[in-house]
C-alpha atoms as a PDB file:
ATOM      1  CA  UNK A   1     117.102 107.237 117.280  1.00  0.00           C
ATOM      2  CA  UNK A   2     113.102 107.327 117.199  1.00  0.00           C
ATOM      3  CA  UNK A   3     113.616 111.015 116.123  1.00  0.00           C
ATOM      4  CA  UNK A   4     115.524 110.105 113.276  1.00  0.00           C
ATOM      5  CA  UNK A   5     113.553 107.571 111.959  1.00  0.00           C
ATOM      6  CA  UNK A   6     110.844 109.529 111.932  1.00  0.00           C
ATOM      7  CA  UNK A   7     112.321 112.727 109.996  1.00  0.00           C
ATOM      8  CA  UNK A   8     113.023 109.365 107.188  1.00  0.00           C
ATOM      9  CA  UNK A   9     109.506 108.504 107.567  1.00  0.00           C
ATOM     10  CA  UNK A  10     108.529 112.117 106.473  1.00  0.00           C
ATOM     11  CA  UNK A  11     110.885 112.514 103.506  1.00  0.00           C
ATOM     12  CA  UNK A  12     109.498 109.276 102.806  1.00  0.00           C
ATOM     13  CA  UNK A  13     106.353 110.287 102.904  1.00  0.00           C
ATOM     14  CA  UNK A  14     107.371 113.386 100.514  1.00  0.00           C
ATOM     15  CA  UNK A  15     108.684 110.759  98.135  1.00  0.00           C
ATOM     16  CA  UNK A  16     105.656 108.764  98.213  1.00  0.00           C
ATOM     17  CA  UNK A  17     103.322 112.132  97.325  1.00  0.00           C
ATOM     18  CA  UNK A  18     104.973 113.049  94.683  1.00  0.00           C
ATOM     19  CA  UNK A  19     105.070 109.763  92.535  1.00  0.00           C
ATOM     20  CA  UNK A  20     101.395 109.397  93.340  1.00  0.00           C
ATOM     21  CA  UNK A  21     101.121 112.172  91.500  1.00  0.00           C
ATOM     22  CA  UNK A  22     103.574 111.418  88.508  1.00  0.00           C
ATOM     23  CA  UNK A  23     101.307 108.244  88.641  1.00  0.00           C
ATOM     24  CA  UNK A  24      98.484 109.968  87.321  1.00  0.00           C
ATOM     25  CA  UNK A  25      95.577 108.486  89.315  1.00  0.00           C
ATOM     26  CA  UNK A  26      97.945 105.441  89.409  1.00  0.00           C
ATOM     27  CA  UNK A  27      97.603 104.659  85.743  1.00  0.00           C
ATOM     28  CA  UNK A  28     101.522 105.054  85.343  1.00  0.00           C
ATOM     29  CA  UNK A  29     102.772 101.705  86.225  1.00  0.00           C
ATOM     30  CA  UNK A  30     105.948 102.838  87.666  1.00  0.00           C
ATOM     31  CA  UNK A  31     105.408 106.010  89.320  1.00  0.00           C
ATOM     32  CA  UNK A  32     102.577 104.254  91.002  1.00  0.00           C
ATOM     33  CA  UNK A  33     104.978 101.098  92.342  1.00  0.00           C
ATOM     34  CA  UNK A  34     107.267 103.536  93.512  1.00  0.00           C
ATOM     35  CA  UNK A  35     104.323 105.358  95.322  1.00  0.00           C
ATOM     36  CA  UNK A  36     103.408 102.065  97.001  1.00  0.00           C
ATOM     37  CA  UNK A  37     107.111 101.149  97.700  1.00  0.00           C
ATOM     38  CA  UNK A  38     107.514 104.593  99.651  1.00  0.00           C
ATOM     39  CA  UNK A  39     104.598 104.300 101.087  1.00  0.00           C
ATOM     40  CA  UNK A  40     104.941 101.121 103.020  1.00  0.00           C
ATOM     41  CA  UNK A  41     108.559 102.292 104.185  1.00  0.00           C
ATOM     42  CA  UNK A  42     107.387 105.188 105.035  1.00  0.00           C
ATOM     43  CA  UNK A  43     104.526 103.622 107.217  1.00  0.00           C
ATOM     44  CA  UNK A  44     107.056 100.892 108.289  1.00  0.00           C
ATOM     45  CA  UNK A  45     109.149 103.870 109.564  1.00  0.00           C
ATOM     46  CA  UNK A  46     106.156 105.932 111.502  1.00  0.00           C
ATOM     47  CA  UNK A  47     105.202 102.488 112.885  1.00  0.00           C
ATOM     48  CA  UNK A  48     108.741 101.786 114.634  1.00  0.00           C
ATOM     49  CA  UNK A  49     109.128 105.514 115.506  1.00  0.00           C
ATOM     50  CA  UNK A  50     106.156 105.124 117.569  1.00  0.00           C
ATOM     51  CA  UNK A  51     107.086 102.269 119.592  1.00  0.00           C
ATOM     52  CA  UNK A  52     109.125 105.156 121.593  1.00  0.00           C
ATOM     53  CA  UNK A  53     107.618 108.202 120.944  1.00  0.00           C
ATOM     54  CA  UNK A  54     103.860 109.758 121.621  1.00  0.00           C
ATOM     55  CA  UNK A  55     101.168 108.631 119.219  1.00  0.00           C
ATOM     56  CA  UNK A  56     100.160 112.532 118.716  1.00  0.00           C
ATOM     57  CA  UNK A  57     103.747 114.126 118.661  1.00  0.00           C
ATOM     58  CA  UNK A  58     105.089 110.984 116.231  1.00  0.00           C
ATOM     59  CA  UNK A  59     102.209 111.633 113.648  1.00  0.00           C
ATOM     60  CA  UNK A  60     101.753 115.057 113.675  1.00  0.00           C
ATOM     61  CA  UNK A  61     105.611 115.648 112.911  1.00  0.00           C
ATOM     62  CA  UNK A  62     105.228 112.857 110.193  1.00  0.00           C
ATOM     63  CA  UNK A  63     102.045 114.190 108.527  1.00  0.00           C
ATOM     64  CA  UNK A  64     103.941 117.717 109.038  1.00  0.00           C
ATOM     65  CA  UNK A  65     107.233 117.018 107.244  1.00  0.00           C
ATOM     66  CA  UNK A  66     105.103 115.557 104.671  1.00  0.00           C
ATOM     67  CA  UNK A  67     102.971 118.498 104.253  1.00  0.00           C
ATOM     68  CA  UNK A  68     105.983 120.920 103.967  1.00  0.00           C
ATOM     69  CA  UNK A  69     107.807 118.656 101.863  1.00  0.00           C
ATOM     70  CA  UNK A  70     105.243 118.175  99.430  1.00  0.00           C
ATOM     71  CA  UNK A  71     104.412 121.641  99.038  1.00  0.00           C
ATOM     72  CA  UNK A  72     107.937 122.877  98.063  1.00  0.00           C
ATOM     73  CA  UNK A  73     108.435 119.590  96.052  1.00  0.00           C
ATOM     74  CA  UNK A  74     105.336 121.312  94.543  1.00  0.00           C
ATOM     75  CA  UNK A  75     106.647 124.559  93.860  1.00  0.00           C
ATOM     76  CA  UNK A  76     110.174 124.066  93.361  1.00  0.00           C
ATOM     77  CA  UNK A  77     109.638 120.875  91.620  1.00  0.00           C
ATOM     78  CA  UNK A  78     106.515 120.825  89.655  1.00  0.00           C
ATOM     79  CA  UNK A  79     106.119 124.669  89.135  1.00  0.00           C
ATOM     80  CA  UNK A  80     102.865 125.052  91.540  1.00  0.00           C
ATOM     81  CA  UNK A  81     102.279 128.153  92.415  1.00  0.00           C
ATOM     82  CA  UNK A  82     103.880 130.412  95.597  1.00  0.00           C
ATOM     83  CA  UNK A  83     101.320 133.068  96.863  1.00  0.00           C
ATOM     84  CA  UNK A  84     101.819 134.950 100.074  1.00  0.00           C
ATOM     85  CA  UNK A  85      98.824 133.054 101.437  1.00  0.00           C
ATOM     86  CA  UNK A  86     100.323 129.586 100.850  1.00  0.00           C
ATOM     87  CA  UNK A  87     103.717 130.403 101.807  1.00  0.00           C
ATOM     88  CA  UNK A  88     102.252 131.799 105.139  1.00  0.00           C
ATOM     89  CA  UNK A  89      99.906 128.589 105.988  1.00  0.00           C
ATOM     90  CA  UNK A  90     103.740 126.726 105.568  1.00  0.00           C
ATOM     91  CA  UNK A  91     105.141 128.926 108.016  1.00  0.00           C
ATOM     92  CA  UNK A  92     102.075 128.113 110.389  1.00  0.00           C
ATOM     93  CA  UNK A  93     102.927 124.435 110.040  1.00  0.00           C
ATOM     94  CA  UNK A  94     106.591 124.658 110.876  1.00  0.00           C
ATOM     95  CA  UNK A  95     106.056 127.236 113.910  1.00  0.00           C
ATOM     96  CA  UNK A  96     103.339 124.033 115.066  1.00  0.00           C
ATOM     97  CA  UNK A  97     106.093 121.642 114.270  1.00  0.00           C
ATOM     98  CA  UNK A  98     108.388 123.192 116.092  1.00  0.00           C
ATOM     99  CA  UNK A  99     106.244 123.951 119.393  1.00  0.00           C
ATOM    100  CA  UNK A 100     105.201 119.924 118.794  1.00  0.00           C
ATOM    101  CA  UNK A 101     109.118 118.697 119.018  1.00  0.00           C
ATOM    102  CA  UNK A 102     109.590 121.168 122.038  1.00  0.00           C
ATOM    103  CA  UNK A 103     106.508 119.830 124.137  1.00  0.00           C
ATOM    104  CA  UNK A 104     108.031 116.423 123.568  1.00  0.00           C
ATOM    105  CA  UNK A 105     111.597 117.559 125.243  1.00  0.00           C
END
C-alpha cells in the first residue's frame, strides 16, 4: 500500500510543478492555489508513505517520479525542448529509480 501511495505522491508532485509554473511566479491566482493544493497532498502523501518505507528509498522515488514527470509534462506538454542529452540524463534517473525500488525488495 506504502508503494502506492507514494507513486500518487509523485504524480502529485508532477501536478504541483506544473501549475507553479502556469502560476507565473505565483502571480496567477489559480494556478498558484492549485500549486499549493497539490503540494500539500502531495507532501501529505510522501509523509504517510514513509511511516513504512525507508526515509532514502521513499524520497528519492518521490523526488524521481517528479523529476521524470515534470520533464515530459515539459516536453510533451509545454513544448520544451528534447535533446539527446536531456533525454539521456531521464534515462539515468529511471535506471537509478529502478535499482532504488529493487534494493528496497
Amino acid at each position: 500500500m506504502a508503494w502506492i501511495v507514494l507513486i500518487f505522491a509523485g504524480i502529485f508532485e508532477i501536478v504541483w510543478a506544473y501549475f507553479m509554473k502556469l502560476s507565473d511566479g505565483f502571480t496567477k491566482l489559480t494556478p498558484s492555489i492549485l500549486t499549493i493544493f497539490f503540494m500539500v497532498l502531495s507532501f501529505g502523501l510522501l509523509a504517510y508513505a514513509m511511516r513504512s518505507l525507508p526515509l532514502g528509498t521513499a524520497y528519492t522515488i518521490w523526488t524521481g517520479i517528479g523529476a521524470v514527470g515534470s520533464f515530459l509534462v515539459g516536453i510533451f506538454v509545454l513544448g520544451e525542448p528534447a535533446s539527446a542529452m536531456r533525454m539521456l540524463a531521464a534515462v539515468l534517473i529511471i535506471s537509478g529509480l529502478v535499482l532504488m525500488k529493487l534494493s528496497s525488495a
